[in-house]
PDB file of N, CA and C in Angstrom:
ATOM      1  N   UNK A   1       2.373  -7.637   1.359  1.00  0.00           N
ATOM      2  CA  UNK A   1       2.213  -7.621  -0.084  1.00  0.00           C
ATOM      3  C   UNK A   1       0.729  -7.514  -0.421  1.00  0.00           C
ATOM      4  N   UNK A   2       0.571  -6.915  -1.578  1.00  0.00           N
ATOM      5  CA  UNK A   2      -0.903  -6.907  -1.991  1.00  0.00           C
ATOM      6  C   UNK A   2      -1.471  -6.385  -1.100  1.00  0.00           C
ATOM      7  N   UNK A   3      -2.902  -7.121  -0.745  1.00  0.00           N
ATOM      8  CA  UNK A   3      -3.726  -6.628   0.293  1.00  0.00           C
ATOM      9  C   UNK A   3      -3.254  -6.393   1.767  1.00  0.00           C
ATOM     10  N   UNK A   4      -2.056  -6.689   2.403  1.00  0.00           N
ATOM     11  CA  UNK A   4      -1.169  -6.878   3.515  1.00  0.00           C
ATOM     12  C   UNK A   4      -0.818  -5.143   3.761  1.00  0.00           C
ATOM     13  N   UNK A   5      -1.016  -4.598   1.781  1.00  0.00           N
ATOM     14  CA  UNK A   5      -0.367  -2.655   2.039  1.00  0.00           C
ATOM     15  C   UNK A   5      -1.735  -1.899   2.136  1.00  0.00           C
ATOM     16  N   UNK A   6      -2.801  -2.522   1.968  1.00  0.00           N
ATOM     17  CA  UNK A   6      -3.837  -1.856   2.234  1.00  0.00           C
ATOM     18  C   UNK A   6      -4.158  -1.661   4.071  1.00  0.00           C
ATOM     19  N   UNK A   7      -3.578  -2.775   4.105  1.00  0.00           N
ATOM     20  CA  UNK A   7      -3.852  -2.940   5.788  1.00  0.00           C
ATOM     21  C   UNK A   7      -2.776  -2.042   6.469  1.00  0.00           C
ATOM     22  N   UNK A   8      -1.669  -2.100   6.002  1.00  0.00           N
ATOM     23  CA  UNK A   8      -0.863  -0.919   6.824  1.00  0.00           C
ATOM     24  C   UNK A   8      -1.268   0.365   6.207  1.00  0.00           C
ATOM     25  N   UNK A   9      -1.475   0.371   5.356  1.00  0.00           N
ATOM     26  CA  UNK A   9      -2.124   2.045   4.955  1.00  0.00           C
ATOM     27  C   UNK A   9      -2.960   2.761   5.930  1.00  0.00           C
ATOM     28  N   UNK A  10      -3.855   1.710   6.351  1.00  0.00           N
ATOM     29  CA  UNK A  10      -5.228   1.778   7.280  1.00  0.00           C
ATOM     30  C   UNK A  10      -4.891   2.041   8.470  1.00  0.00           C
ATOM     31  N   UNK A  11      -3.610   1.946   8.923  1.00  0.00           N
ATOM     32  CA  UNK A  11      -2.976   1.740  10.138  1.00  0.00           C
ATOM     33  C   UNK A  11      -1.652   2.077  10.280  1.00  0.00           C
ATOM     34  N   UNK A  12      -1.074   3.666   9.658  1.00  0.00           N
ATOM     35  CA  UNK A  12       0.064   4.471   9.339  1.00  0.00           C
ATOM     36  C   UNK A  12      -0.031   5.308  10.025  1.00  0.00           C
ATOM     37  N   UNK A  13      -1.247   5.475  11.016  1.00  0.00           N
ATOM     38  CA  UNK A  13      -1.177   6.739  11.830  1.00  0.00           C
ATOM     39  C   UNK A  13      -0.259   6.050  13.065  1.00  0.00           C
ATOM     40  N   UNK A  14      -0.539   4.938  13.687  1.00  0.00           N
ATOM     41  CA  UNK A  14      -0.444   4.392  14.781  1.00  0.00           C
ATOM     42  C   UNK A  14       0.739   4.847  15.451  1.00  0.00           C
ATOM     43  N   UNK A  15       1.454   5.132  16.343  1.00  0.00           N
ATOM     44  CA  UNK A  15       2.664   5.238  16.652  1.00  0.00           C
ATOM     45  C   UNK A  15       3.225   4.478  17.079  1.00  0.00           C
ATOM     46  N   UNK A  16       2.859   3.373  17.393  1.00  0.00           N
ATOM     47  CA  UNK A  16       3.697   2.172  17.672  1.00  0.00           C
ATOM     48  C   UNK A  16       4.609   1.572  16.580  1.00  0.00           C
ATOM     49  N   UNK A  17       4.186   2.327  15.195  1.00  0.00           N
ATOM     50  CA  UNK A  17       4.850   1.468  13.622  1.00  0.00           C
ATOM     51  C   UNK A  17       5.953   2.647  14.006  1.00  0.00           C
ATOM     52  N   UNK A  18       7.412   1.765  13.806  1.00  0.00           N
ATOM     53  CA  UNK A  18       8.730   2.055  13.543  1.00  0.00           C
ATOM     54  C   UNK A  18       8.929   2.192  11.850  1.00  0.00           C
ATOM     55  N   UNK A  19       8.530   1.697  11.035  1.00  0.00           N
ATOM     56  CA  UNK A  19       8.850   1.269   9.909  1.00  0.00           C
ATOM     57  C   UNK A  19       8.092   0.673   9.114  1.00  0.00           C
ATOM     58  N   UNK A  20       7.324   0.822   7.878  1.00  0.00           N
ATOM     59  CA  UNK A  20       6.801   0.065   6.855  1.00  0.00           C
ATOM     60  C   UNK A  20       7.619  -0.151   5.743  1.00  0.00           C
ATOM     61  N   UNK A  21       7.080  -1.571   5.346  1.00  0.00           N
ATOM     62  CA  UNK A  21       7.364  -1.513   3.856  1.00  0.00           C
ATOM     63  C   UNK A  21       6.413  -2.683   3.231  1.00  0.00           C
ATOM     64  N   UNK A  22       5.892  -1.950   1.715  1.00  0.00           N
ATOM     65  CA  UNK A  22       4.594  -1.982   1.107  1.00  0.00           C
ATOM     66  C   UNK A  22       5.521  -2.834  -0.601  1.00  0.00           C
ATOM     67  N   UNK A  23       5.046  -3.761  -0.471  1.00  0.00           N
ATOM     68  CA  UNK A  23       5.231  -4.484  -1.729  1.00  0.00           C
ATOM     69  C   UNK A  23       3.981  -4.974  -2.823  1.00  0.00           C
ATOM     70  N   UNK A  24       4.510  -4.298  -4.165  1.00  0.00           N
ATOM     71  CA  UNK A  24       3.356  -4.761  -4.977  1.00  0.00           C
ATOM     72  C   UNK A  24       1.989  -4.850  -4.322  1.00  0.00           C
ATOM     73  N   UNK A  25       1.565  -3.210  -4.129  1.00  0.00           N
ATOM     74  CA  UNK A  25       0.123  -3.086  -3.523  1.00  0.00           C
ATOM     75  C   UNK A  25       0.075  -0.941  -3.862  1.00  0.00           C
ATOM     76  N   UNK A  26      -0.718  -0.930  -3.510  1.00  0.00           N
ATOM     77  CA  UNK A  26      -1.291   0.337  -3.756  1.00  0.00           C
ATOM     78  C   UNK A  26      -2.740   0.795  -3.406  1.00  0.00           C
ATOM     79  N   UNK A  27      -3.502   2.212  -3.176  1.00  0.00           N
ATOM     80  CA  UNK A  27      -4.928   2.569  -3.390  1.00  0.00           C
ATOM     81  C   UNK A  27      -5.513   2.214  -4.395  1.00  0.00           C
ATOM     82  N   UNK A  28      -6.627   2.001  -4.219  1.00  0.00           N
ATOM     83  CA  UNK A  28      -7.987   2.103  -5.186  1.00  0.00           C
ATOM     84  C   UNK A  28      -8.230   3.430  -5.606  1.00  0.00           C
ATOM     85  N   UNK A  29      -8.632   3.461  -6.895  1.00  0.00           N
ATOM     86  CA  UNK A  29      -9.240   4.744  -6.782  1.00  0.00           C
ATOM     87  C   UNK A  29     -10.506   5.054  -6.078  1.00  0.00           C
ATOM     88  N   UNK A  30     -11.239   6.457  -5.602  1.00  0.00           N
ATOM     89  CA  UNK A  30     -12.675   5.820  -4.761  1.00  0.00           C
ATOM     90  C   UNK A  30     -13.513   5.599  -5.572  1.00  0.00           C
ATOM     91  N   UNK A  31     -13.329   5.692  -6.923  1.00  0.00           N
ATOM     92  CA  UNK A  31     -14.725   5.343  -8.038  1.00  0.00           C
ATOM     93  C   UNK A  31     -14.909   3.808  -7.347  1.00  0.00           C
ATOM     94  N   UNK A  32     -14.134   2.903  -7.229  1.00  0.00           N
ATOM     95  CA  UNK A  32     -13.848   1.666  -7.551  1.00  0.00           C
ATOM     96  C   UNK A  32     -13.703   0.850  -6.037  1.00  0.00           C
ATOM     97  N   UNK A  33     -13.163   1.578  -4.805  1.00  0.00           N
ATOM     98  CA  UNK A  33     -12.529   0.875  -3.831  1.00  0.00           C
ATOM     99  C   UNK A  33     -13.409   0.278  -2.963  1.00  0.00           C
ATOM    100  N   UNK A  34     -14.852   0.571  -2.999  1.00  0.00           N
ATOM    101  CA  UNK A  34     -15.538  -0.861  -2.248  1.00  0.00           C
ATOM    102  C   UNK A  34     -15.554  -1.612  -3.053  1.00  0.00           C
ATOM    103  N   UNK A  35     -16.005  -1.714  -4.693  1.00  0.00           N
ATOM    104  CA  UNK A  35     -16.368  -2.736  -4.682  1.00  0.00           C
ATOM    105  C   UNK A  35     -14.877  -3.587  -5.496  1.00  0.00           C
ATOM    106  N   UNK A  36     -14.061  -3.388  -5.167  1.00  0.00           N
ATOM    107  CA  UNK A  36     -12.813  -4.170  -5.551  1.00  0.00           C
ATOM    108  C   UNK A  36     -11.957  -4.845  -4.579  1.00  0.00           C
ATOM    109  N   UNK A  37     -12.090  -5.172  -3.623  1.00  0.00           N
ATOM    110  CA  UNK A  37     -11.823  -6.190  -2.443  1.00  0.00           C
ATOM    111  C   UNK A  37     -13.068  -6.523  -1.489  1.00  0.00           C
ATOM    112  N   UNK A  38     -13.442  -6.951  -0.841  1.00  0.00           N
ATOM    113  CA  UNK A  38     -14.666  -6.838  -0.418  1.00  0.00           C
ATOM    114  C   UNK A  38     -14.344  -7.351   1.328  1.00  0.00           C
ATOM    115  N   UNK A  39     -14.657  -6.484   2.045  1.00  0.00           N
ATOM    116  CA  UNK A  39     -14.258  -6.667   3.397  1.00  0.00           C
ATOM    117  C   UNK A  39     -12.554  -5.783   3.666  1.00  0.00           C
ATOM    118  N   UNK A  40     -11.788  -5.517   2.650  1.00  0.00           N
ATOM    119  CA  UNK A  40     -10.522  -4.902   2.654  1.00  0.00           C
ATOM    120  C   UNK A  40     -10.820  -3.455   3.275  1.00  0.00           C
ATOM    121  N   UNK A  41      -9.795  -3.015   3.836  1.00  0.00           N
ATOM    122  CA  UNK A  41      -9.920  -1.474   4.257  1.00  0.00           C
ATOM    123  C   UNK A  41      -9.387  -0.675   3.023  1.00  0.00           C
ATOM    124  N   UNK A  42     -10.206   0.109   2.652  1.00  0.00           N
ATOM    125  CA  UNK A  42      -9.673   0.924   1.516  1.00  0.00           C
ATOM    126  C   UNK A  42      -9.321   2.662   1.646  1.00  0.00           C
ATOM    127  N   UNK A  43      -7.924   2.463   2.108  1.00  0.00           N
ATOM    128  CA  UNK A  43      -7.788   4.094   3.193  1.00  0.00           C
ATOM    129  C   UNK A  43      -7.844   5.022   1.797  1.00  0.00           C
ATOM    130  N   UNK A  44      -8.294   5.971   1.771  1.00  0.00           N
ATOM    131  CA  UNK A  44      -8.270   7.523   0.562  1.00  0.00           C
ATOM    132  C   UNK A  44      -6.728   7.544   0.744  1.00  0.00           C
ATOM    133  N   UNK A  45      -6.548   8.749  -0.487  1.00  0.00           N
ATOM    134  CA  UNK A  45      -5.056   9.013  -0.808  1.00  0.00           C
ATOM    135  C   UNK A  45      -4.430   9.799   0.319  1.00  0.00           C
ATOM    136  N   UNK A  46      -5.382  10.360   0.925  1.00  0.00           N
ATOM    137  CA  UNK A  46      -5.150  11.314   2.163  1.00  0.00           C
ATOM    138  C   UNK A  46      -4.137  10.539   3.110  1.00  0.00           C
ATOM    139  N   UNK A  47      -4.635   9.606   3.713  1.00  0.00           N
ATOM    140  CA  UNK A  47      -3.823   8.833   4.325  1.00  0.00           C
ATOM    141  C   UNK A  47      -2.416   8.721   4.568  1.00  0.00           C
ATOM    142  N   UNK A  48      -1.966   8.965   2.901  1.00  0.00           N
ATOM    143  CA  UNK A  48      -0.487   8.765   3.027  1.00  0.00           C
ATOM    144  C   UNK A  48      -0.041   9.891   3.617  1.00  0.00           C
ATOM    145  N   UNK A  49      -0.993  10.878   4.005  1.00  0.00           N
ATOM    146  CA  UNK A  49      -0.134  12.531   4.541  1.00  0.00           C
ATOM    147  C   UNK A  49       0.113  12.180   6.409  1.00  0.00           C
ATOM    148  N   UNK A  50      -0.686  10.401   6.490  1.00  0.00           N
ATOM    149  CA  UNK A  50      -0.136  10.261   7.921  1.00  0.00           C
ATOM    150  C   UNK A  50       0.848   9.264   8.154  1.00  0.00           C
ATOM    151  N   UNK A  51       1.754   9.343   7.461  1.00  0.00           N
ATOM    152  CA  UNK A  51       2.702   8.132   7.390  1.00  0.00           C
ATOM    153  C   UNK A  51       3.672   9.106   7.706  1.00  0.00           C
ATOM    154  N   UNK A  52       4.329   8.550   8.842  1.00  0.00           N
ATOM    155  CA  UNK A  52       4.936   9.444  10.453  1.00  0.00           C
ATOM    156  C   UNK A  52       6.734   8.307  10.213  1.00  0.00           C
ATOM    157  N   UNK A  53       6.894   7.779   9.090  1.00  0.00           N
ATOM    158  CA  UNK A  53       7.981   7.016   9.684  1.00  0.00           C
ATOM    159  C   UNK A  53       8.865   6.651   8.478  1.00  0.00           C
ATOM    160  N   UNK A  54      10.016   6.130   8.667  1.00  0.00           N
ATOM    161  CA  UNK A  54      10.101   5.025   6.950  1.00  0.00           C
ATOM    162  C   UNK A  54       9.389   4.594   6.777  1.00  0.00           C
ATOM    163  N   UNK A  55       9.758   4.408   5.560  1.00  0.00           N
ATOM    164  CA  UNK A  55       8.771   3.722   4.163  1.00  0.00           C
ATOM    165  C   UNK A  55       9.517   3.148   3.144  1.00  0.00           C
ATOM    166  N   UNK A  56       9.682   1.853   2.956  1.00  0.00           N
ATOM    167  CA  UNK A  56       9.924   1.467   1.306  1.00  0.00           C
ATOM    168  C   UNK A  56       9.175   0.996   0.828  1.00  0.00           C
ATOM    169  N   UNK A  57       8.607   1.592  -0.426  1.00  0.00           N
ATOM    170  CA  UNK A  57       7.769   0.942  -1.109  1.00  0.00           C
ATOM    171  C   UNK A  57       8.022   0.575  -2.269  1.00  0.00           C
ATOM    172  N   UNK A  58       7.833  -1.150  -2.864  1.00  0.00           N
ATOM    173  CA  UNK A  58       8.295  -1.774  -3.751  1.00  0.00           C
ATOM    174  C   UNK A  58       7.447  -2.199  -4.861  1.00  0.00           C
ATOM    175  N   UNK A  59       7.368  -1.903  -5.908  1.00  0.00           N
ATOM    176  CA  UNK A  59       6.220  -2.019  -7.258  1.00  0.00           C
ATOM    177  C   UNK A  59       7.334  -2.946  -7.771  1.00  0.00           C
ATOM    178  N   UNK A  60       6.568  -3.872  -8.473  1.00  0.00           N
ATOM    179  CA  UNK A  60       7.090  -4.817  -9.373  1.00  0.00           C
ATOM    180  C   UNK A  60       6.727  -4.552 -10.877  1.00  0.00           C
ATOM    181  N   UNK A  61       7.058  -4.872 -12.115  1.00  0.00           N
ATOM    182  CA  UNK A  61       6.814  -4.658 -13.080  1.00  0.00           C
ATOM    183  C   UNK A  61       7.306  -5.474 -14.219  1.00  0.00           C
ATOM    184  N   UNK A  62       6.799  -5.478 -15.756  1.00  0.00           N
ATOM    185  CA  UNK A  62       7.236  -6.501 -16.530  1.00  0.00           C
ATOM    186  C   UNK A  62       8.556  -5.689 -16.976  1.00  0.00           C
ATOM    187  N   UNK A  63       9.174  -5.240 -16.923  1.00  0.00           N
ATOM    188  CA  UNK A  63      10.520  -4.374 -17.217  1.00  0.00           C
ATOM    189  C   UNK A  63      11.615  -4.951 -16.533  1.00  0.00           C
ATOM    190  N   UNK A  64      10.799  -5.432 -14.959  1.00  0.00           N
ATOM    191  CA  UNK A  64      11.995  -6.149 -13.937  1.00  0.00           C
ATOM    192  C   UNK A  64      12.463  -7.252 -14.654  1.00  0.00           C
ATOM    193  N   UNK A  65      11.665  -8.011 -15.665  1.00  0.00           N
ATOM    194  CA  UNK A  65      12.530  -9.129 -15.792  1.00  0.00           C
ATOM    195  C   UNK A  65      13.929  -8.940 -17.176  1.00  0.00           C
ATOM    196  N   UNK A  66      13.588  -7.571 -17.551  1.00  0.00           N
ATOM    197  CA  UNK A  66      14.280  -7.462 -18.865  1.00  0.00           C
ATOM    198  C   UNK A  66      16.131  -7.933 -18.545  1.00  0.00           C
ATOM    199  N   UNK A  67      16.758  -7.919 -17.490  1.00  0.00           N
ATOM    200  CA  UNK A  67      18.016  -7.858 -16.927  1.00  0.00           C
ATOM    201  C   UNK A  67      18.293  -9.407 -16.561  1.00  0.00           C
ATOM    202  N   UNK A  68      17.515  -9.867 -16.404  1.00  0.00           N
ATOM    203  CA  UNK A  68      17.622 -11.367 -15.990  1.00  0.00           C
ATOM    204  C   UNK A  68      17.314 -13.020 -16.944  1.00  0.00           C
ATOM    205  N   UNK A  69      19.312 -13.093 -16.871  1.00  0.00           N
ATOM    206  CA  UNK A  69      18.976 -13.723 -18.159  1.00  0.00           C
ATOM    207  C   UNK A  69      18.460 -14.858 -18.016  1.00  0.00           C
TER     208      UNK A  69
END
């Protein structure tokens, strides 16, 4: 989660990963991506063109709670 999808982003080439899945996390844009975590790996959008496997990726939002009474 969060910073946990930056770290597999960084590490989607690997072939040892069977499977990801990325919750409530996403890129930086590069205007912004050093200085918005500091020590975090901040992979470019490119990256995702090496993601070799499944993937679910889960965004949360204020809409999710509209169903739940």
């Amino acid at each position: 989660m969060s910073c946990g999808g930056l770290q597999t982003l960084d590490i989607c080439k690997d072939e040892r990963i069977r499977t990801m899945m990325i919750c409530n996390s996403g890129l930086f844009k590069e205007s912004n991506a050093r200085s918005a975590v500091p020590g975090m790996p901040m992979p470019p959008k490119e990256s995702l063109k090496d993601i070799h496997t499944p993937i679910i990726y889960i965004l949360g939002g204020p809409t999710d709670k509209k169903n739940i009474p």
